[in-house]
C-alpha atoms as a PDB file:
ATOM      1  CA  UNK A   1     -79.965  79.385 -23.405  1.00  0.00           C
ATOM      2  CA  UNK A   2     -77.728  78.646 -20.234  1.00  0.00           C
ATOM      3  CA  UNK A   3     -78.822  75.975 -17.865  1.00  0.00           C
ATOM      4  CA  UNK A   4     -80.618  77.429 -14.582  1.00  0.00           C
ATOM      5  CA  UNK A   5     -78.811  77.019 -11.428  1.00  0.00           C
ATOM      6  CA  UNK A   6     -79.777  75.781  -8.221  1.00  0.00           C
ATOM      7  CA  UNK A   7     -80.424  77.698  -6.090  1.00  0.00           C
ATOM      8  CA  UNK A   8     -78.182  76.378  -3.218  1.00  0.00           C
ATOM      9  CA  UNK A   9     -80.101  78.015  -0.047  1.00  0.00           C
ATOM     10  CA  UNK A  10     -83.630  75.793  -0.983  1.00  0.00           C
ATOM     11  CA  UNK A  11     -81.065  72.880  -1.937  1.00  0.00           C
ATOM     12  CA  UNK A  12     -80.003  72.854   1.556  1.00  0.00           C
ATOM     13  CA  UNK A  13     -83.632  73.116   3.050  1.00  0.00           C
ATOM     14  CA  UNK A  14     -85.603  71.240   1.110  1.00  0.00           C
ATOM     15  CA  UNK A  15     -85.527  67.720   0.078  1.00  0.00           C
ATOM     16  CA  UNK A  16     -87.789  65.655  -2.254  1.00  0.00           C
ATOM     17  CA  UNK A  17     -89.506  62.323  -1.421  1.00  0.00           C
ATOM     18  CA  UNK A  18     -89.529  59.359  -4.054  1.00  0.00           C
ATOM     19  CA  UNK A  19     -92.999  60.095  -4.291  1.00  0.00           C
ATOM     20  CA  UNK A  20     -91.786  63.793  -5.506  1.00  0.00           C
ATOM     21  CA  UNK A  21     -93.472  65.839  -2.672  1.00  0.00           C
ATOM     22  CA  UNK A  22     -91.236  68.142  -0.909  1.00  0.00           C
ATOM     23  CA  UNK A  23     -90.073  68.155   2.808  1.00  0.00           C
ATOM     24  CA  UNK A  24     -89.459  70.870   4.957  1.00  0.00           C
ATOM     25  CA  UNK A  25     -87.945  71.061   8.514  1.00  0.00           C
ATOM     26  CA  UNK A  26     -90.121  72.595  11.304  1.00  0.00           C
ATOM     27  CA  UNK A  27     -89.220  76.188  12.874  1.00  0.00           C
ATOM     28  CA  UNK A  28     -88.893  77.271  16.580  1.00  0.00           C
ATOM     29  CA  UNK A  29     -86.370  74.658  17.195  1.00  0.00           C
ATOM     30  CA  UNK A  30     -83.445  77.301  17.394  1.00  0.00           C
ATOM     31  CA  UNK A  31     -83.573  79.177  20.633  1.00  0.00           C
ATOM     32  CA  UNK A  32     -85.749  79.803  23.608  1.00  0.00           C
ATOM     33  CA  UNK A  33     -86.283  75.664  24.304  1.00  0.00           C
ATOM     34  CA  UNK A  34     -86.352  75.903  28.050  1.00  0.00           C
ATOM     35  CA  UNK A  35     -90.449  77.019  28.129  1.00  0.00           C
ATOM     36  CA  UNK A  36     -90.896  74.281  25.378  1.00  0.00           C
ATOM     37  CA  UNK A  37     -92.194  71.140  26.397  1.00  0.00           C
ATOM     38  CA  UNK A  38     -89.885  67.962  25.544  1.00  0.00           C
ATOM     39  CA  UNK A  39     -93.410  66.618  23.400  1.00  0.00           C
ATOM     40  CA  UNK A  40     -93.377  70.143  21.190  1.00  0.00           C
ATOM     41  CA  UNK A  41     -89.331  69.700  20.943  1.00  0.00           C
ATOM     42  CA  UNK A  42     -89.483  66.493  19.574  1.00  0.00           C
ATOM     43  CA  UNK A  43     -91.928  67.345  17.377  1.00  0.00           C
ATOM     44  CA  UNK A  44     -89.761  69.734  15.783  1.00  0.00           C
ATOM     45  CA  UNK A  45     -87.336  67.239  14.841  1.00  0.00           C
ATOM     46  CA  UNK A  46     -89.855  65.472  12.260  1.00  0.00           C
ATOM     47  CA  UNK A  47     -89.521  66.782   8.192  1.00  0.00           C
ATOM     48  CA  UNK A  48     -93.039  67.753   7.268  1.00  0.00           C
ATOM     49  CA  UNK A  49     -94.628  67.899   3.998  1.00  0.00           C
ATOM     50  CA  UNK A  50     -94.313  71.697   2.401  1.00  0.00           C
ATOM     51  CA  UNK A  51     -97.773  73.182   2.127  1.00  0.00           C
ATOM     52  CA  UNK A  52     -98.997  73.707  -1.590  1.00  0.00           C
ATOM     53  CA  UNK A  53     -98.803  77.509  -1.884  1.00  0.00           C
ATOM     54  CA  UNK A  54     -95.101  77.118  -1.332  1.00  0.00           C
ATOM     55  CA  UNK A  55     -94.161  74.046  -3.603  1.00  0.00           C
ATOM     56  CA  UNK A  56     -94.685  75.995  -6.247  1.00  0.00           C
ATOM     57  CA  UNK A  57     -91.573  78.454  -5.701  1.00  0.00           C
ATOM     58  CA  UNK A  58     -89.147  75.827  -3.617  1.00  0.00           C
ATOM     59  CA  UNK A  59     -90.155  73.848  -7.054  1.00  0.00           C
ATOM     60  CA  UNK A  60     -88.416  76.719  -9.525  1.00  0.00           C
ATOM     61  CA  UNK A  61     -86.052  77.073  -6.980  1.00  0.00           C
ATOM     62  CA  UNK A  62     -84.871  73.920  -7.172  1.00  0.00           C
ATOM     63  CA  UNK A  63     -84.758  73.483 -10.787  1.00  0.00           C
ATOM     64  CA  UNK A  64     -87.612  71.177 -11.284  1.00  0.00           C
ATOM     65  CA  UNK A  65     -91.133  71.883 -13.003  1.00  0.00           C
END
């Protein structure tokens, strides 16, 4: 059986912690910042934990079990 490949996209988004939990970055960051308070836009720039529904697929994604 060939070895599964990364799939580079989620490689490039998603990062694990030592603890082996996943981050993810925030969204809305990318456009329309003017009506955004600074306190919202520097929330944005904080990695949050991935919620559990979708560790599952980043998981398989990512080449880990």
């Amino acid at each position: 059986m060939p070895k599964m490949k990364t799939h580079r996209g989620a490689a490039k988004r998603f990062r694990f912690t030592s603890g082996g939990k996943l981050l993810r970055r925030r969204g809305y960051k990318s456009h329309i910042l003017e009506k955004k308070s600074p306190k919202r836009k520097r929330s944005f720039r904080k990695n949050v934990e991935m919620s559990a529904p979708d560790v599952r697929g980043a998981k398989r994604m990512l080449g880990k079990k």
